[in-house]
C-alpha atoms as a PDB file:
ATOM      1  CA  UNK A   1      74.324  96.695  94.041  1.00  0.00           C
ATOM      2  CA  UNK A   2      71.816  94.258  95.648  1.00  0.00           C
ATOM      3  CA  UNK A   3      74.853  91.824  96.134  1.00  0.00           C
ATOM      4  CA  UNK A   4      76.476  94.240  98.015  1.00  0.00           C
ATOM      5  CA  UNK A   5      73.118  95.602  99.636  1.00  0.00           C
ATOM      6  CA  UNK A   6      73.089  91.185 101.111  1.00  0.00           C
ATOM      7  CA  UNK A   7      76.636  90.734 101.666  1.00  0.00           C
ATOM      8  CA  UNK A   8      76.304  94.273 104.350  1.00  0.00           C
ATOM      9  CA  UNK A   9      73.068  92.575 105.688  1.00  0.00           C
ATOM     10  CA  UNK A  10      74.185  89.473 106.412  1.00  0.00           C
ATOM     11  CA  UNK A  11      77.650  90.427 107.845  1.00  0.00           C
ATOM     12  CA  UNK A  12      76.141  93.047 109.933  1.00  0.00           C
ATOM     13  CA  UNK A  13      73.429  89.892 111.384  1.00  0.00           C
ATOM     14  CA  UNK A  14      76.390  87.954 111.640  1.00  0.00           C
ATOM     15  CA  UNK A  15      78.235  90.207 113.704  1.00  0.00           C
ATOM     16  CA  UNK A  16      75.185  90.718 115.818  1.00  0.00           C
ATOM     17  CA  UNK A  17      75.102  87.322 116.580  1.00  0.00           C
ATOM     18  CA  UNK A  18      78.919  87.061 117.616  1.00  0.00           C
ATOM     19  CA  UNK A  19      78.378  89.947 119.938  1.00  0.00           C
ATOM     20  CA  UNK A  20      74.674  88.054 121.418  1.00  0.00           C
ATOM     21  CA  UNK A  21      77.524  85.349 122.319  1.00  0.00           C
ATOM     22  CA  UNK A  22      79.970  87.566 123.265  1.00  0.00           C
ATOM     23  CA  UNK A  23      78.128  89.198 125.317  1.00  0.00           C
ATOM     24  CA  UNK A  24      76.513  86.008 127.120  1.00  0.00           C
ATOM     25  CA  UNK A  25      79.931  85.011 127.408  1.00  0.00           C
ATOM     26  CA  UNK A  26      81.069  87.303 129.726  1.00  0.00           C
ATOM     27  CA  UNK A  27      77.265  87.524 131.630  1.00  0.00           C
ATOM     28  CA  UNK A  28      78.339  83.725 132.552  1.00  0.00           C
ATOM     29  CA  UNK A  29      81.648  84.463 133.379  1.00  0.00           C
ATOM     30  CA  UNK A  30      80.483  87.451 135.346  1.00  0.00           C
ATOM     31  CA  UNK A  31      77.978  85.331 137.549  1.00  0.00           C
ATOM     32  CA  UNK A  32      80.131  82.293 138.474  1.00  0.00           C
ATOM     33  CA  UNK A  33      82.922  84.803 139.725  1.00  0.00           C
ATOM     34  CA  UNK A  34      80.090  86.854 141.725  1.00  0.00           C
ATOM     35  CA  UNK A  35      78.616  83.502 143.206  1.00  0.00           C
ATOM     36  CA  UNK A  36      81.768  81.527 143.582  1.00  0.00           C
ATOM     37  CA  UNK A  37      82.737  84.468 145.892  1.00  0.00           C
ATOM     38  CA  UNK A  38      79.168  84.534 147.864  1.00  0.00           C
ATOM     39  CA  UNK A  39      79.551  81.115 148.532  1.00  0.00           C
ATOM     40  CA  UNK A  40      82.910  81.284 150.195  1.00  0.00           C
ATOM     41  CA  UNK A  41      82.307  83.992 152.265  1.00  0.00           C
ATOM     42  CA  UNK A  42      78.731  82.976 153.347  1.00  0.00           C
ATOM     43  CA  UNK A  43      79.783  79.392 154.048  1.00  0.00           C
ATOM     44  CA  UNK A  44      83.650  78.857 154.375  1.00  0.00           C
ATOM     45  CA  UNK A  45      84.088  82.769 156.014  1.00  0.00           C
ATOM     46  CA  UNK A  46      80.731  82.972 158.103  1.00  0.00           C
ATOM     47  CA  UNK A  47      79.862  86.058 156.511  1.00  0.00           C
ATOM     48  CA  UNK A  48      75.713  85.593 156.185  1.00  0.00           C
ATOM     49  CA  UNK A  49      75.490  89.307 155.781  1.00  0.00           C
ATOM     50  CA  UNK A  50      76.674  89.038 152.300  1.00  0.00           C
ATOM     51  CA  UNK A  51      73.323  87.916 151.541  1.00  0.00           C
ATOM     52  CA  UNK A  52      71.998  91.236 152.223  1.00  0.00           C
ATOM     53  CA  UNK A  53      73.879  92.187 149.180  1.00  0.00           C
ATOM     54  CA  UNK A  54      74.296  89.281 146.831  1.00  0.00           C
ATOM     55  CA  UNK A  55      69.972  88.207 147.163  1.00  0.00           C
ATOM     56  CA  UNK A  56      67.457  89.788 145.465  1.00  0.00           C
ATOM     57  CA  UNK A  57      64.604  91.488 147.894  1.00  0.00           C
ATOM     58  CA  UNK A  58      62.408  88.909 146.281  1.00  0.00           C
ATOM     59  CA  UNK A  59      64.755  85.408 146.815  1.00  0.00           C
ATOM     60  CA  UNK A  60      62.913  82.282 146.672  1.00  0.00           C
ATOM     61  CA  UNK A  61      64.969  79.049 147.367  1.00  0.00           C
ATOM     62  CA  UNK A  62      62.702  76.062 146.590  1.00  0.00           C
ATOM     63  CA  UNK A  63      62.949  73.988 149.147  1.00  0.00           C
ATOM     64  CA  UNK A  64      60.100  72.231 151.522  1.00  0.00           C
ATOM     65  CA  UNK A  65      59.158  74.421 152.699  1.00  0.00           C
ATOM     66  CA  UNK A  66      59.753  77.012 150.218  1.00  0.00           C
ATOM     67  CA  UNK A  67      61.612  79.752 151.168  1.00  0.00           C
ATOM     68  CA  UNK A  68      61.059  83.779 150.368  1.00  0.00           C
ATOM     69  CA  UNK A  69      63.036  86.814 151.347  1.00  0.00           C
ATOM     70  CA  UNK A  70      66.766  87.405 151.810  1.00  0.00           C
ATOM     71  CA  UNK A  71      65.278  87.559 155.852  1.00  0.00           C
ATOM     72  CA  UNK A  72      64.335  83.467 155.880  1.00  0.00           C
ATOM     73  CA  UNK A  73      66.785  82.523 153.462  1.00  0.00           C
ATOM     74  CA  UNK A  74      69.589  84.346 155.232  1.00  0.00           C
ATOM     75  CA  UNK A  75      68.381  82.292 158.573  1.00  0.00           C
ATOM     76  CA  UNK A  76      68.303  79.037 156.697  1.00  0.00           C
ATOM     77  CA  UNK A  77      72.166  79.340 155.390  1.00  0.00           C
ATOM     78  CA  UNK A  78      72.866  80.988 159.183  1.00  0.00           C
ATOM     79  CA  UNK A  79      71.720  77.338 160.645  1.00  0.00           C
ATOM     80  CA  UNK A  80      74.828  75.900 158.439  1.00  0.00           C
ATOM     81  CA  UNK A  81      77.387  78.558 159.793  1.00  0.00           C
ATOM     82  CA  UNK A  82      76.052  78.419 163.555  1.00  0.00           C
ATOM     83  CA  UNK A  83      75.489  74.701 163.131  1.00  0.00           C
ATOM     84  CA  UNK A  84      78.511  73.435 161.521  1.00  0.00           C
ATOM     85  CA  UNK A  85      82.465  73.547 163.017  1.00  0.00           C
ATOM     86  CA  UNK A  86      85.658  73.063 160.536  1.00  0.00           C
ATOM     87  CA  UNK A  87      83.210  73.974 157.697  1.00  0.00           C
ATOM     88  CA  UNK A  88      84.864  73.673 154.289  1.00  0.00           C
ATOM     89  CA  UNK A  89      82.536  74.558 151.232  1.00  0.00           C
ATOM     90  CA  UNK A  90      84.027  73.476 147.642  1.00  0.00           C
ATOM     91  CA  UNK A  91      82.692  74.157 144.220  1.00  0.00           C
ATOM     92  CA  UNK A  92      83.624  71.344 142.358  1.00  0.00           C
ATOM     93  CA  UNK A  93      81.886  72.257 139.138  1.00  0.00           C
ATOM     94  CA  UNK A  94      80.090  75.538 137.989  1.00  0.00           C
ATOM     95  CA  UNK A  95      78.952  76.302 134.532  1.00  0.00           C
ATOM     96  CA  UNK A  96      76.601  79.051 133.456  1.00  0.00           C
ATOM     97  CA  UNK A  97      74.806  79.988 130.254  1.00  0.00           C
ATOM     98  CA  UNK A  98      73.519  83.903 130.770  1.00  0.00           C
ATOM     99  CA  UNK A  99      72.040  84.381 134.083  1.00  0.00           C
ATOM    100  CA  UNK A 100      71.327  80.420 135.011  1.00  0.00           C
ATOM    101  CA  UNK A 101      73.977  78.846 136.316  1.00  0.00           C
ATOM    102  CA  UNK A 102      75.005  75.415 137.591  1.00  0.00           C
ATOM    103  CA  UNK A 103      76.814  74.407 140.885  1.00  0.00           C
ATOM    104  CA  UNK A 104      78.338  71.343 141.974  1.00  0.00           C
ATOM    105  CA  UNK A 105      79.392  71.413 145.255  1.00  0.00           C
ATOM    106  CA  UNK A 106      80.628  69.730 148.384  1.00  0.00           C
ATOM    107  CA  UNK A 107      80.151  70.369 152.166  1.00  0.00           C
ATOM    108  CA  UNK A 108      82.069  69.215 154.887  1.00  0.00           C
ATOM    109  CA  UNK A 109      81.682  70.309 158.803  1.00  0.00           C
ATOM    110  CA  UNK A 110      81.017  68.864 162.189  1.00  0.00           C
ATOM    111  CA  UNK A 111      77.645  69.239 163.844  1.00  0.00           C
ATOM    112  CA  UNK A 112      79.008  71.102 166.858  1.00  0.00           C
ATOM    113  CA  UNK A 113      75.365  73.582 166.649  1.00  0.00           C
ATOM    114  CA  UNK A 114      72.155  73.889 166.658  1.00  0.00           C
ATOM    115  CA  UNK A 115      71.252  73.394 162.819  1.00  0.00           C
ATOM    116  CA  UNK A 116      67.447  73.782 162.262  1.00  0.00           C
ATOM    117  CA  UNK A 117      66.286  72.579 165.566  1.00  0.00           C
ATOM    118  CA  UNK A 118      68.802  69.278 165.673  1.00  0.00           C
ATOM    119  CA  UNK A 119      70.819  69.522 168.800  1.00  0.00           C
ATOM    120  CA  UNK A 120      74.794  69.076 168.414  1.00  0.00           C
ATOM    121  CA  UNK A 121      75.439  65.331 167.242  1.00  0.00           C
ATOM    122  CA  UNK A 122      79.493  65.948 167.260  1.00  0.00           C
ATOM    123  CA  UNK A 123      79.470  63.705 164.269  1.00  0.00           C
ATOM    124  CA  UNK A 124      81.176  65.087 161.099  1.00  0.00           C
ATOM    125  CA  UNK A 125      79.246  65.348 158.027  1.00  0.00           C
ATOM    126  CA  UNK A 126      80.641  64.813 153.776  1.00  0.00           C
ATOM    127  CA  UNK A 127      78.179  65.589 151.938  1.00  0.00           C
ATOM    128  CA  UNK A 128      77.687  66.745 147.761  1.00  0.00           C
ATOM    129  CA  UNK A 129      74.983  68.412 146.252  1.00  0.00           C
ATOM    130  CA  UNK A 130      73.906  70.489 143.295  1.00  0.00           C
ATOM    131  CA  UNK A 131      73.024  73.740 143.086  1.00  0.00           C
ATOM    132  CA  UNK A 132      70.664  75.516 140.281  1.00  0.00           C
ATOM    133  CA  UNK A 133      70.398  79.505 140.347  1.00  0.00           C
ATOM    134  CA  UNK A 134      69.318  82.142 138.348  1.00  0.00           C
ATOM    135  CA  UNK A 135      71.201  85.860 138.495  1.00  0.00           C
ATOM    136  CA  UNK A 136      69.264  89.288 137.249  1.00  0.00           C
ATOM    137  CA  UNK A 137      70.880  92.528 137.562  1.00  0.00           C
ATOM    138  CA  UNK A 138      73.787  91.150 139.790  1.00  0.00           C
ATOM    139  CA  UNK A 139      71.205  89.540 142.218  1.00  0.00           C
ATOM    140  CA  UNK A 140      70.771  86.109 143.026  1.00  0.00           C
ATOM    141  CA  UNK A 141      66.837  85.785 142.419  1.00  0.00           C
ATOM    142  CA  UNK A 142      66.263  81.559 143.010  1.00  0.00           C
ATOM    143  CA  UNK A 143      68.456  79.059 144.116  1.00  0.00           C
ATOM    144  CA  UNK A 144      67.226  74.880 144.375  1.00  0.00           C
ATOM    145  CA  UNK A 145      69.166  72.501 145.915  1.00  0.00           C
ATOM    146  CA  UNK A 146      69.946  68.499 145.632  1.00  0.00           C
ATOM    147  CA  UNK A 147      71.620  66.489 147.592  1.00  0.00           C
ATOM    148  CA  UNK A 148      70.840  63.269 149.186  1.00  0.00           C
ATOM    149  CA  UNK A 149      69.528  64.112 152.697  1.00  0.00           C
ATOM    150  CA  UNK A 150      68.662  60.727 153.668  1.00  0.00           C
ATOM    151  CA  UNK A 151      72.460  60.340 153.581  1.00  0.00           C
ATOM    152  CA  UNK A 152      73.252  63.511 155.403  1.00  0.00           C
ATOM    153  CA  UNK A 153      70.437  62.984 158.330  1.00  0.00           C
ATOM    154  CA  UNK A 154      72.484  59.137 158.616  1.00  0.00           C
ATOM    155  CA  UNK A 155      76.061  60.902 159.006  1.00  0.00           C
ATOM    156  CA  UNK A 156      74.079  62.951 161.790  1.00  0.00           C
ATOM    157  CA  UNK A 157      73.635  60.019 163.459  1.00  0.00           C
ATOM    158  CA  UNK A 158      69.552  60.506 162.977  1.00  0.00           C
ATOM    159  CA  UNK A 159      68.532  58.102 161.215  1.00  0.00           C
ATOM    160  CA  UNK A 160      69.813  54.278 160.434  1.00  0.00           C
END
């Protein structure tokens, strides 16, 4: 009887754990479908108001400065669309474990704009980057960004 009593034990912890998996499985899946399509509206479409939607009232982006509220982080990723011409946003890479995910990405446009203060340079910018991001509830909650700005403020024409 005790045999029994451990062999129902430890398939019922086993299946527990299968269905953990499972279940973080599709939470992964779920989130890189949701934020592969954010992306190419907000970016590639022009669609900012998406944000409204896809942030969490309480979105911090850490960046310098940091960044709270879908109000100032919808403005920051508006300077892209109102800054940039031809834009073309590509996610290269994206893998997720639960509700943090990771984004590689490229960005290409011309700086026909305004983009955070910089006056129109007409020069076309190539730039990749990485994204990490964490998703609760079907909300993006905190995004961080790298890329290699000195490179992008040289294809501006900015700096040397």
């Amino acid at each position: 009887m005790k045999k029994i009593v451990v062999l129902l034990l430890a398939g019922l912890s086993i299946t527990a754990c299968v269905s953990d998996a499972d279940k973080n499985a599709a939470q992964s899946k779920k989130n890189v479908d949701f934020y592969t399509k954010v992306w190419e509206q907000v970016i590639n479409e022009g669609k900012v108001n998406v944000l409204d939607t896809a942030y969490a009232e309480s979105i911090v982006l850490h960046t310098l400065p940091e960044i709270k509220g879908i109000k100032d982080a919808k403005a920051y990723y508006a300077g892209f669309v109102t800054g940039f011409s031809n834009r073309k946003f590509t996610v290269k890479r994206m893998f997720a474990d639960g509700e943090n995910l990771v984004k590689h990405w490229q960005f290409t446009g011309t700086h026909t704009g305004v983009f955070m203060g910089i006056p129109a340079t007409g020069r076309t910018v190539n730039i990749e980057g990485c994204t990490i991001a964490k998703i609760v509830d079907g909300k993006i909650v905190e995004e961080q960004d790298f890329m290699d700005n000195m490179s992008f403020l040289k294809q501006l024409g900015l700096i040397q």
